[in-house]
Protein backbone atom coordinates (compact mmCIF):
# COMPACT_ATOMS: atom_id res chain seq x y z
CA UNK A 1 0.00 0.00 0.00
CA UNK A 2 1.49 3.67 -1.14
CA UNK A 3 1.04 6.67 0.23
CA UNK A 4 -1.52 7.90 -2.14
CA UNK A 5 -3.63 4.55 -1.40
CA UNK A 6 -2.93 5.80 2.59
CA UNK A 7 -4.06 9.38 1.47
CA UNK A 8 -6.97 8.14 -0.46
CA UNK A 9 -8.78 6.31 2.24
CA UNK A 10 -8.15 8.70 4.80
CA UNK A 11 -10.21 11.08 2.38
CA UNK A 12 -13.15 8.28 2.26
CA UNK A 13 -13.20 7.84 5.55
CA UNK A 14 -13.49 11.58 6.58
CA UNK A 15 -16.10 11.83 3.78
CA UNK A 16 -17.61 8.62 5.11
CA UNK A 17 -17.62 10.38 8.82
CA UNK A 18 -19.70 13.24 7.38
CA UNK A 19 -22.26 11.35 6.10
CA UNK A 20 -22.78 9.69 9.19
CA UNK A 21 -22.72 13.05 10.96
CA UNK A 22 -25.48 14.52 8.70
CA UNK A 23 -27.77 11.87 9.55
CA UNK A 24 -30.85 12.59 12.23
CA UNK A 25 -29.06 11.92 16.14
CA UNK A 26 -31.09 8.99 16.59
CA UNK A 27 -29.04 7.11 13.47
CA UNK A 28 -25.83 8.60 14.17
CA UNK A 29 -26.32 6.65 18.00
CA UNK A 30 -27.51 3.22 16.22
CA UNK A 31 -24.81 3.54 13.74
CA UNK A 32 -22.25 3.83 16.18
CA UNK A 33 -23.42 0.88 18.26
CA UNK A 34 -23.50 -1.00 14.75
CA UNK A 35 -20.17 0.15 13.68
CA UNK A 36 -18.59 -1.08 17.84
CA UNK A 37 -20.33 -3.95 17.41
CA UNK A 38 -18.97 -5.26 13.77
CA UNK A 39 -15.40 -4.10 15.01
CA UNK A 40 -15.66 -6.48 17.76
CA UNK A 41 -17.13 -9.54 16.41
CA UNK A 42 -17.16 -8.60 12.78
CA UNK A 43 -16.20 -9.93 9.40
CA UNK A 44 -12.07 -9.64 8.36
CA UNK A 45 -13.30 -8.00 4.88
CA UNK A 46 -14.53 -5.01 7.39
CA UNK A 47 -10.59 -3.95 7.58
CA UNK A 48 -9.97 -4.01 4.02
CA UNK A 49 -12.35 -1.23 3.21
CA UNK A 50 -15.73 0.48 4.10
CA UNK A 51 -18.37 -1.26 1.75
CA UNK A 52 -20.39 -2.41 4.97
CA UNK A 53 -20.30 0.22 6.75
CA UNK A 54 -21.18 2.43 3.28
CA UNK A 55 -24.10 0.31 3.09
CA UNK A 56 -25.36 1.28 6.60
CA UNK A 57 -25.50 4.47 5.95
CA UNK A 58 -26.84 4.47 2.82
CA UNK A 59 -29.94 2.66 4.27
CA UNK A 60 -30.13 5.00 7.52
CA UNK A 61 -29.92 7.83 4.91
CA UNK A 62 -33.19 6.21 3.02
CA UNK A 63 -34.82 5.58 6.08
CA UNK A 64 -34.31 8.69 7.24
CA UNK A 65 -35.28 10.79 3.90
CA UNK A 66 -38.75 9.01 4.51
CA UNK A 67 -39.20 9.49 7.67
CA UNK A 68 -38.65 5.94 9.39
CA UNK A 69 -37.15 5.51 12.67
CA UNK A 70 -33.97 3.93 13.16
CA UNK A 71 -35.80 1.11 14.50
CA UNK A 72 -38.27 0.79 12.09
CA UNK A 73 -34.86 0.52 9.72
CA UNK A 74 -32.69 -1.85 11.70
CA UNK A 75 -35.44 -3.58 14.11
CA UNK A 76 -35.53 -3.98 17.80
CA UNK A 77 -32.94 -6.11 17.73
CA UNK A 78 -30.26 -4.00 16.51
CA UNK A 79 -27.65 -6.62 17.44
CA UNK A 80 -29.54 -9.55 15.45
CA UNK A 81 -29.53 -6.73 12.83
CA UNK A 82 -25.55 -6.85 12.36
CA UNK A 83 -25.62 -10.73 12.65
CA UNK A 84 -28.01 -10.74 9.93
CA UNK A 85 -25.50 -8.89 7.60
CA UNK A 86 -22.25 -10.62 8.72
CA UNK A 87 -24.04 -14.22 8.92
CA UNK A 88 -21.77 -14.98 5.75
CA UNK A 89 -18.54 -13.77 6.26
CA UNK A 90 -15.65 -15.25 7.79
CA UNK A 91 -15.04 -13.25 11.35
CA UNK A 92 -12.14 -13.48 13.56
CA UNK A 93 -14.51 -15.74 16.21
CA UNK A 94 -14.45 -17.81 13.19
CA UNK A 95 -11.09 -17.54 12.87
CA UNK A 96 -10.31 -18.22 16.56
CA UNK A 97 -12.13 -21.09 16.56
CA UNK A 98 -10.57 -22.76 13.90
CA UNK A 99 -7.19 -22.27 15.69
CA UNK A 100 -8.71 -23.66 18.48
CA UNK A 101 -9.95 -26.63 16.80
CA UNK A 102 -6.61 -27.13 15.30
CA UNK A 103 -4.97 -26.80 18.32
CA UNK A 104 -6.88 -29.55 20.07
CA UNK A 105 -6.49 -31.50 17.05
CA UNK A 106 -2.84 -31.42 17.13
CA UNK A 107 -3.06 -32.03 20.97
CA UNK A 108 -5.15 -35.26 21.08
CA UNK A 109 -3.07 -36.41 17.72
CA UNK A 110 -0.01 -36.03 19.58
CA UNK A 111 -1.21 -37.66 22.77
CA UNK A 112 -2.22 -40.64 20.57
CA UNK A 113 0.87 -41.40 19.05
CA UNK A 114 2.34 -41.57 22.49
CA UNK A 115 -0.07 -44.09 23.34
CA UNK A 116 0.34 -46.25 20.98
C-alpha cells in the first residue's frame, strides 16, 4: 500500500464520517453501536475497506429521507440486525475457533501417538 492509497482512504473515511454526521441523532447513536459492534465480532473484509459500513448508511440515509425511525430501519434487535448482515462472512470468532480446533487436534493427535 502507497502513500496515495494511505491518502486516499483517509479522504473516504473523513467523507464517510460526514455522512454519518449529517444523519438525524437517533441514526448517528444506532450507527455507532452498529459500527462497535462489527469491530468487535465482525467480518475480516470489514478492515480491508468500508463497503459495509457504506451500506449502513446508505440505508439509515433512506430511512431517514422518509421518515422511518432507526428502529423501524434496523429492528428492535439492533444486534440480530448486524448478525443478519455478517451471517456470511468469515469473522475473527471464526477464525479463533478454527485455531482452536486445530490446536486440540494437534493435541489429542499427539497424545495418541504416544499411546500407541
Amino acid at each position: 500500500m502507497g502513500i496515495q492509497d494511505i491518502i486516499k482512504g483517509k479522504k473516504e473515511w473523513r467523507a464517510h464520517v460526514e455522512r454519518v454526521k449529517s444523519l438525524p441523532k437517533d441514526y448517528q447513536i444506532v450507527y455507532k453501536e452498529i459500527q462497535k459492534y462489527l469491530f468487535k465480532v465482525g467480518p475480516v473484509e470489514l478492515n480491508e475497506g468500508t463497503d459495509l459500513l457504506t451500506g449502513i448508511v446508505d440505508l439509515f440515509e433512506e430511512g431517514a429521507l422518509i421518515g422511518k425511525g432507526v428502529l423501524e430501519v434496523t429492528g428492535n434487535d439492533v444486534a440480530a440486525f448486524c448478525d443478519d448482515l455478517i451471517k456470511d462472512s468469515k469473522t475473527y470468532a471464526d477464525i479463533y475457533q478454527e485455531s482452536v480446533n486445530q490446536e486440540v487436534s494437534n493435541a489429542m493427535r499427539k497424545a495418541t501417538d504416544r499411546i500407541k
